[in-house]
C-alpha atoms as a PDB file:
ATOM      1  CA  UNK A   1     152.211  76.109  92.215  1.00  0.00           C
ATOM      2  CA  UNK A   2     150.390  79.433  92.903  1.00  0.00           C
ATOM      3  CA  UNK A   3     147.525  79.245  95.233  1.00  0.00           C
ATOM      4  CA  UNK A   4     144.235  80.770  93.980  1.00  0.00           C
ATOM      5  CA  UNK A   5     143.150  84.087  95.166  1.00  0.00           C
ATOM      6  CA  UNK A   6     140.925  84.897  97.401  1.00  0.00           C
ATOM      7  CA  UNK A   7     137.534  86.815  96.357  1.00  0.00           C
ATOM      8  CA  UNK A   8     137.826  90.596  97.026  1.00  0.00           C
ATOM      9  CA  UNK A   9     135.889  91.891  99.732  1.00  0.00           C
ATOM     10  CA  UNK A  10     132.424  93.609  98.495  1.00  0.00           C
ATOM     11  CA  UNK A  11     132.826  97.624  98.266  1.00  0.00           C
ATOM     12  CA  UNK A  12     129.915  98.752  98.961  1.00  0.00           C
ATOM     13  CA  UNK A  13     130.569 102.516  98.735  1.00  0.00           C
ATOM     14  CA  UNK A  14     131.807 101.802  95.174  1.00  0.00           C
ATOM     15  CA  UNK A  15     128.917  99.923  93.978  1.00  0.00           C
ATOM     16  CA  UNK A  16     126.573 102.963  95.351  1.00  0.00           C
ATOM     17  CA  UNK A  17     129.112 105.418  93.431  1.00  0.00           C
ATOM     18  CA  UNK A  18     128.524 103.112  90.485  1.00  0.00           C
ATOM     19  CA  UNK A  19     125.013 102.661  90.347  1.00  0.00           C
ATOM     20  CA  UNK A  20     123.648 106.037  91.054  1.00  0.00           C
ATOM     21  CA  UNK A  21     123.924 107.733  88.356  1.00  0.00           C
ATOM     22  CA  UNK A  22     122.870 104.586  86.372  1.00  0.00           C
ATOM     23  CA  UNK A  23     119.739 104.783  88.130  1.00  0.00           C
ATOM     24  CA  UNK A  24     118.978 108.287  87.637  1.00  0.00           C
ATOM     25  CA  UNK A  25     119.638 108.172  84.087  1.00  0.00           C
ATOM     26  CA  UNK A  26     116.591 105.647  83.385  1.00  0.00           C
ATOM     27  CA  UNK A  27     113.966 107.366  81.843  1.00  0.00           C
ATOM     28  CA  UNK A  28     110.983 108.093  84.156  1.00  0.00           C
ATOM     29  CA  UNK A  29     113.328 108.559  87.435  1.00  0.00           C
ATOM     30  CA  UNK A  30     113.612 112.419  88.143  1.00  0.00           C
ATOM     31  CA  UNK A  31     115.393 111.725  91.486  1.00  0.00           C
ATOM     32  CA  UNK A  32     116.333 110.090  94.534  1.00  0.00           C
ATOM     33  CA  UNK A  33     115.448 110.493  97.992  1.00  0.00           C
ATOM     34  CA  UNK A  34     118.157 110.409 100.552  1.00  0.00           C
ATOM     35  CA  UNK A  35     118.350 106.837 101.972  1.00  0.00           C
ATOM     36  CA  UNK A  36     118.991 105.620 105.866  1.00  0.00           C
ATOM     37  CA  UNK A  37     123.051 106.685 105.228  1.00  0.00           C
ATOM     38  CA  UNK A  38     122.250 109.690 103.584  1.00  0.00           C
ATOM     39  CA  UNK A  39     120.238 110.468 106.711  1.00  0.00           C
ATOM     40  CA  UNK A  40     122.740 109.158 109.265  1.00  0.00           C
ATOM     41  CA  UNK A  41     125.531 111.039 107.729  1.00  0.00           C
ATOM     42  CA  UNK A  42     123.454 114.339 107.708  1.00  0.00           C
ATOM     43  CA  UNK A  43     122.434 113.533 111.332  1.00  0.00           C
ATOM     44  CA  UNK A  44     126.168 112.837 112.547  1.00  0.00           C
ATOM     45  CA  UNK A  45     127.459 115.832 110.650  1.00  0.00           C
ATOM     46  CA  UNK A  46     124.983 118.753 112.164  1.00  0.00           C
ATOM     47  CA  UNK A  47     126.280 116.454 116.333  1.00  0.00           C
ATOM     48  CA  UNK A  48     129.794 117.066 114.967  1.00  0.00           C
ATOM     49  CA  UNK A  49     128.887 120.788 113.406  1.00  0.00           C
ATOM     50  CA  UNK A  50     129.990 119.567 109.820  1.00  0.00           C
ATOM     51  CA  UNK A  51     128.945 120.009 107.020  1.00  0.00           C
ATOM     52  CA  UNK A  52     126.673 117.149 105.471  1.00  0.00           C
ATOM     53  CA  UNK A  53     125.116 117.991 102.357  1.00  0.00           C
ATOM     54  CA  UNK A  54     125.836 114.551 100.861  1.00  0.00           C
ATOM     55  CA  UNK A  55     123.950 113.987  97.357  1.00  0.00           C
ATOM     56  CA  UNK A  56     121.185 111.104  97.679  1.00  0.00           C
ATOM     57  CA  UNK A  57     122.521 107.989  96.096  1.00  0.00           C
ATOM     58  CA  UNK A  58     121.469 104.353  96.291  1.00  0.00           C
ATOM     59  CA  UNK A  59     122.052 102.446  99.904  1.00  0.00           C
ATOM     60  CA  UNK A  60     124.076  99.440  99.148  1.00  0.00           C
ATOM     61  CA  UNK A  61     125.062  97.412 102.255  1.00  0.00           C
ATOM     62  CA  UNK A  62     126.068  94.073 102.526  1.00  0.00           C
ATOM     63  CA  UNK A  63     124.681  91.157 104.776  1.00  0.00           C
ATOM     64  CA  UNK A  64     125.072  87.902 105.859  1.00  0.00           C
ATOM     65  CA  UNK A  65     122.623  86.991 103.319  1.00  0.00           C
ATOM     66  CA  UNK A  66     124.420  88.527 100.486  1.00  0.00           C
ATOM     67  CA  UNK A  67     123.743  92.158  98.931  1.00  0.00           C
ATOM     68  CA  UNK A  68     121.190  95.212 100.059  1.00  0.00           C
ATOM     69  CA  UNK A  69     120.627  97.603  97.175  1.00  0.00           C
ATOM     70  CA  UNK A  70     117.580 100.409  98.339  1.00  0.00           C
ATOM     71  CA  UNK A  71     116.485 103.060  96.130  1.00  0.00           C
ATOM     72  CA  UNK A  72     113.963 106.016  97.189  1.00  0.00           C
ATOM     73  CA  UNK A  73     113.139 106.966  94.230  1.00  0.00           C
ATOM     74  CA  UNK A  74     110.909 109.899  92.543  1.00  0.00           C
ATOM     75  CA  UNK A  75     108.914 109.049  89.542  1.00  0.00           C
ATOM     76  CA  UNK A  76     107.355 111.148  86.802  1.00  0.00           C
ATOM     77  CA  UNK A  77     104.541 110.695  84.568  1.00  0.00           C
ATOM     78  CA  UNK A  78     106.254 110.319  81.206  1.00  0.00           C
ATOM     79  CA  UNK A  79     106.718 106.269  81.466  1.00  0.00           C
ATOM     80  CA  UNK A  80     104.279 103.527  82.976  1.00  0.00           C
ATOM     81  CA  UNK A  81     106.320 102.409  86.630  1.00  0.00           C
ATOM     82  CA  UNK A  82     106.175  98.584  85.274  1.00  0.00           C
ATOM     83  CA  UNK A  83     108.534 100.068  82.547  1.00  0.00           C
ATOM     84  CA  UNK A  84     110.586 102.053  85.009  1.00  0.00           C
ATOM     85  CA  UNK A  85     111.164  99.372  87.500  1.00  0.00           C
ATOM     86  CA  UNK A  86     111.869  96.832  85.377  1.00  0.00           C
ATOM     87  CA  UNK A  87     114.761  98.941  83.902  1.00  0.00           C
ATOM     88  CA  UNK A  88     115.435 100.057  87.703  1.00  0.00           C
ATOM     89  CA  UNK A  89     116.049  96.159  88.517  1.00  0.00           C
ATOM     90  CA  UNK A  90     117.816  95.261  85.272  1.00  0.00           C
ATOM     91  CA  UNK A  91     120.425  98.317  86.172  1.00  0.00           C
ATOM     92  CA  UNK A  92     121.158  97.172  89.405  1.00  0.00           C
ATOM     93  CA  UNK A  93     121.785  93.438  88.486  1.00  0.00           C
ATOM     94  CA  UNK A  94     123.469  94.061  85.805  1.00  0.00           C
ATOM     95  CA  UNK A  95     126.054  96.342  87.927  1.00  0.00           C
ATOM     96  CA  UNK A  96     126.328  93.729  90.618  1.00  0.00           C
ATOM     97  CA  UNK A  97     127.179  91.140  87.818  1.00  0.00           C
ATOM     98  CA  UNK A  98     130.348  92.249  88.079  1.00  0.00           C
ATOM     99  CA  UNK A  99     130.699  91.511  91.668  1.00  0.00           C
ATOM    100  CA  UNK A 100     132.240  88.454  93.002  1.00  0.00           C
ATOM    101  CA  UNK A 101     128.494  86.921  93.928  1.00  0.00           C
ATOM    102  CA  UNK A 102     129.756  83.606  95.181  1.00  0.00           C
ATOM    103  CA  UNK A 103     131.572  85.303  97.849  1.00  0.00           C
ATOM    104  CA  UNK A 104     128.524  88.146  98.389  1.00  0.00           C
ATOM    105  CA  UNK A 105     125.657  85.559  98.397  1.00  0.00           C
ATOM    106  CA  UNK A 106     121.845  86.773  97.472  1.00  0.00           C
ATOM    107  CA  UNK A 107     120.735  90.131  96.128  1.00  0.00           C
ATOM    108  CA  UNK A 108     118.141  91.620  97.224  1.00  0.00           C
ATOM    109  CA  UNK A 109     116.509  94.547  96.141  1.00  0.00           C
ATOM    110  CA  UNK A 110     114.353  97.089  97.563  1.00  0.00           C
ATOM    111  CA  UNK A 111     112.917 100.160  95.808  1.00  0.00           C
ATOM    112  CA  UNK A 112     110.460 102.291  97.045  1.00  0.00           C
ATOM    113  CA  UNK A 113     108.593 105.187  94.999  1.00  0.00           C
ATOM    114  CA  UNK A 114     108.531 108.820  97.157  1.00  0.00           C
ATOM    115  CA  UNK A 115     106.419 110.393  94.091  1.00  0.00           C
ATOM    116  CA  UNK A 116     105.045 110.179  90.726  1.00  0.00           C
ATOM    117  CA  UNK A 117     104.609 113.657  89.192  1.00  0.00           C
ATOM    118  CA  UNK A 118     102.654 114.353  86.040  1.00  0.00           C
END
């Protein structure tokens, strides 16, 4: 008798490599800004005279509520943002569907818009 498995741990760097470029290729999202790793990463690199230069991506983190996904994002002018955050949410769900969510627990989701240009 074979015992069952146990979940995978929750890569979080993976999901963020995943869901980046999903997210900047909904219509209406011209960008993201750099989010609190992006920042850390930068900030450790210039103490430790490296090189940081890390493209923005989305922060996904795990707690011990479940899942953290934050997007800074930048906005234009050529959708309504109803439109482009409901396509922003559907993204990331849909991504994390494929996660193990019994053994990551809630998802929560925090986006925040930097700027809408026209």
């Amino acid at each position: 008798m074979t015992e069952p498995k146990a979940p995978e741990a929750f890569d979080e760097a993976a999901a963020s490599l995943r869901m980046t470029p999903a997210v900047l290729a909904v219509p209406g999202v011209t960008g993201l800004s750099p989010g609190l790793r992006d920042l850390v990463a930068t900030a450790a690199a210039r103490v430790m005279r490296r090189e940081g230069g890390e493209p923005p991506s989305v922060d996904v983190r795990t707690t011990r509520e479940g899942v953290h996904v934050r997007v800074d994002a930048h906005l234009d002018a050529s959708r309504s943002v109803s439109g482009v955050v409901d396509d922003l949410f559907e993204i990331i769900a849909r991504d994390l569907q494929g996660a193990d969510l019994r053994s990551v627990g809630d998802i929560d989701i925090d986006l925040r818009i930097v700027s809408r240009s026209s």
